[in-house]
C-alpha atoms as a PDB file:
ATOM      1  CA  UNK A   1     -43.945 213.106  50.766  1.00  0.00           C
ATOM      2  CA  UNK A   2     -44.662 209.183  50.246  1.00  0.00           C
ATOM      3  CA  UNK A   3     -41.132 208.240  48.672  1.00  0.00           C
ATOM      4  CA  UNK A   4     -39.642 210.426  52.197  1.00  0.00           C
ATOM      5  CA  UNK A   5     -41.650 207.854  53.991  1.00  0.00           C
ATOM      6  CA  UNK A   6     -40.565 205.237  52.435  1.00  0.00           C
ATOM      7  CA  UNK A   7     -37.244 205.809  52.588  1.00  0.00           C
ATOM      8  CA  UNK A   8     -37.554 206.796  56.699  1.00  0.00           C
ATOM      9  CA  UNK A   9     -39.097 203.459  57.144  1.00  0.00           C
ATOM     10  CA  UNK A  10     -36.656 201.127  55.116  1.00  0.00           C
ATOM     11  CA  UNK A  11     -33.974 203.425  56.862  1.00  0.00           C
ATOM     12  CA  UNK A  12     -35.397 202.480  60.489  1.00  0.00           C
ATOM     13  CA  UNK A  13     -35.233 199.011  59.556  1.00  0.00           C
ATOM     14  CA  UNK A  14     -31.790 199.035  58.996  1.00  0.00           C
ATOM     15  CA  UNK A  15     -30.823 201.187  61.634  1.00  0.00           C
ATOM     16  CA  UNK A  16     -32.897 198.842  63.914  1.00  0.00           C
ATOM     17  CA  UNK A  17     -30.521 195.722  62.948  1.00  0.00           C
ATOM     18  CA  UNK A  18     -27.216 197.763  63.275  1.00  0.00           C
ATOM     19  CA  UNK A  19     -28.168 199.305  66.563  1.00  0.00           C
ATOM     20  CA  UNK A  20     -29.660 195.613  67.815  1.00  0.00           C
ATOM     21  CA  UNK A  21     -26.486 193.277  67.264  1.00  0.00           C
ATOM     22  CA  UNK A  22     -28.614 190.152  68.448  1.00  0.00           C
ATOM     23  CA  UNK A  23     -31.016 191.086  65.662  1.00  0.00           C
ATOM     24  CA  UNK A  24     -30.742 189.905  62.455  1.00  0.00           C
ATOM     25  CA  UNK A  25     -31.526 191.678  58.981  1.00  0.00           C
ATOM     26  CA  UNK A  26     -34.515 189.704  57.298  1.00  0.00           C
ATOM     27  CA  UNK A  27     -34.983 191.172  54.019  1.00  0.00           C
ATOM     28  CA  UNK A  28     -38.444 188.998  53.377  1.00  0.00           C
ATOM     29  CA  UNK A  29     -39.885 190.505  56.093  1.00  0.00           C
ATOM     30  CA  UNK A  30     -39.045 194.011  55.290  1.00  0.00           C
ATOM     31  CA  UNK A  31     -40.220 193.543  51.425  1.00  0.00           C
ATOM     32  CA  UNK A  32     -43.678 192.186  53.072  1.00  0.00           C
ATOM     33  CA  UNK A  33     -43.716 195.412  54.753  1.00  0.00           C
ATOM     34  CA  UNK A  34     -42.796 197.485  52.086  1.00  0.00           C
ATOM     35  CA  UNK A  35     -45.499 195.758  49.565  1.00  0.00           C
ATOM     36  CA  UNK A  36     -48.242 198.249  50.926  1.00  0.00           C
ATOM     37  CA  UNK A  37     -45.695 201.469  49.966  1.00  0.00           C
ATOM     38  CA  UNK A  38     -44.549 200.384  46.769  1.00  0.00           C
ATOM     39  CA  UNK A  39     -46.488 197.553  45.436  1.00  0.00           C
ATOM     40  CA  UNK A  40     -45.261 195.456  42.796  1.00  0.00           C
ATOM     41  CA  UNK A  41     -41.618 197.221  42.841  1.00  0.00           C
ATOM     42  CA  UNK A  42     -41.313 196.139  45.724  1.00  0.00           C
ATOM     43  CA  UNK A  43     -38.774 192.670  44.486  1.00  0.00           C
ATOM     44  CA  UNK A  44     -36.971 195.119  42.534  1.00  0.00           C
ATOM     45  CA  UNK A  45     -36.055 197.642  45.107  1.00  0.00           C
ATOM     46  CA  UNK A  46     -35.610 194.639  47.593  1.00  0.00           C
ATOM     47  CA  UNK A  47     -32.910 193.129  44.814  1.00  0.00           C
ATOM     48  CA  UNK A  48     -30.955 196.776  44.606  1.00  0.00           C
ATOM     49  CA  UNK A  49     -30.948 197.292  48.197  1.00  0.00           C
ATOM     50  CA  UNK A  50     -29.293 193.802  48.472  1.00  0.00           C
ATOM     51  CA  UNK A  51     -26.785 194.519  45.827  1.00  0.00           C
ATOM     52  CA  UNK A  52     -26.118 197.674  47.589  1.00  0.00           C
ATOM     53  CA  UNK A  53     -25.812 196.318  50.866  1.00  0.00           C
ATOM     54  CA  UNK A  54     -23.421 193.040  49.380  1.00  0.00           C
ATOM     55  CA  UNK A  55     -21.074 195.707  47.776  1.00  0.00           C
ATOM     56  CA  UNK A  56     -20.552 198.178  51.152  1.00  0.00           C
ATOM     57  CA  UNK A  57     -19.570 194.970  52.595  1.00  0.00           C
ATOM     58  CA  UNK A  58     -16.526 194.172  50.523  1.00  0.00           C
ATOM     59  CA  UNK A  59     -15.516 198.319  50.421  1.00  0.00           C
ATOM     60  CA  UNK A  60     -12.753 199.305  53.168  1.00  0.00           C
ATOM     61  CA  UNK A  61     -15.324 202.576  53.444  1.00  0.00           C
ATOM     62  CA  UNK A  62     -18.349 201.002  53.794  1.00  0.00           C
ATOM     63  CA  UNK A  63     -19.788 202.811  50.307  1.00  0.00           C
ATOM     64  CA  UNK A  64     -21.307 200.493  48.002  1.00  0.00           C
ATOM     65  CA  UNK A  65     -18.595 200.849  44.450  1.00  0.00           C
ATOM     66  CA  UNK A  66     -21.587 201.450  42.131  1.00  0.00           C
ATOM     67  CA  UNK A  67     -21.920 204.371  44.242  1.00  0.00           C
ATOM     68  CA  UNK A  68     -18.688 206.079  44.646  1.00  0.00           C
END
């Protein structure tokens, strides 16, 4: 039930910046509020999510390649 939280809430956040053009995506102050969910993997998940995020930006579909 915790990880579907999670996951919701780092969801929202995204969906927040893509629904908001005038807001930009600040990944330091979504890993500050993800620190209380997942504690010290927090850098690490931060770091994927980046990578995933960098590769669905070069991909004509929008799918990250380490993905597909």
């Amino acid at each position: 039930m915790e990880d579907e939280v999670v996951a919701m809430y780092a969801q929202g956040q995204l969906d927040d910046c893509v629904a908001s053009c005038d807001r930009v995506f600040c990944p330091k102050t979504m890993q500050v509020s993800l620190t209380g969910f997942i504690g010290d993997a927090t850098a690490t998940f931060m770091g994927e999510l980046q990578d995933l995020l960098l590769s669905a930006q070069k991909e004509p579909t929008g799918i990250p390649s380490q993905l597909v």
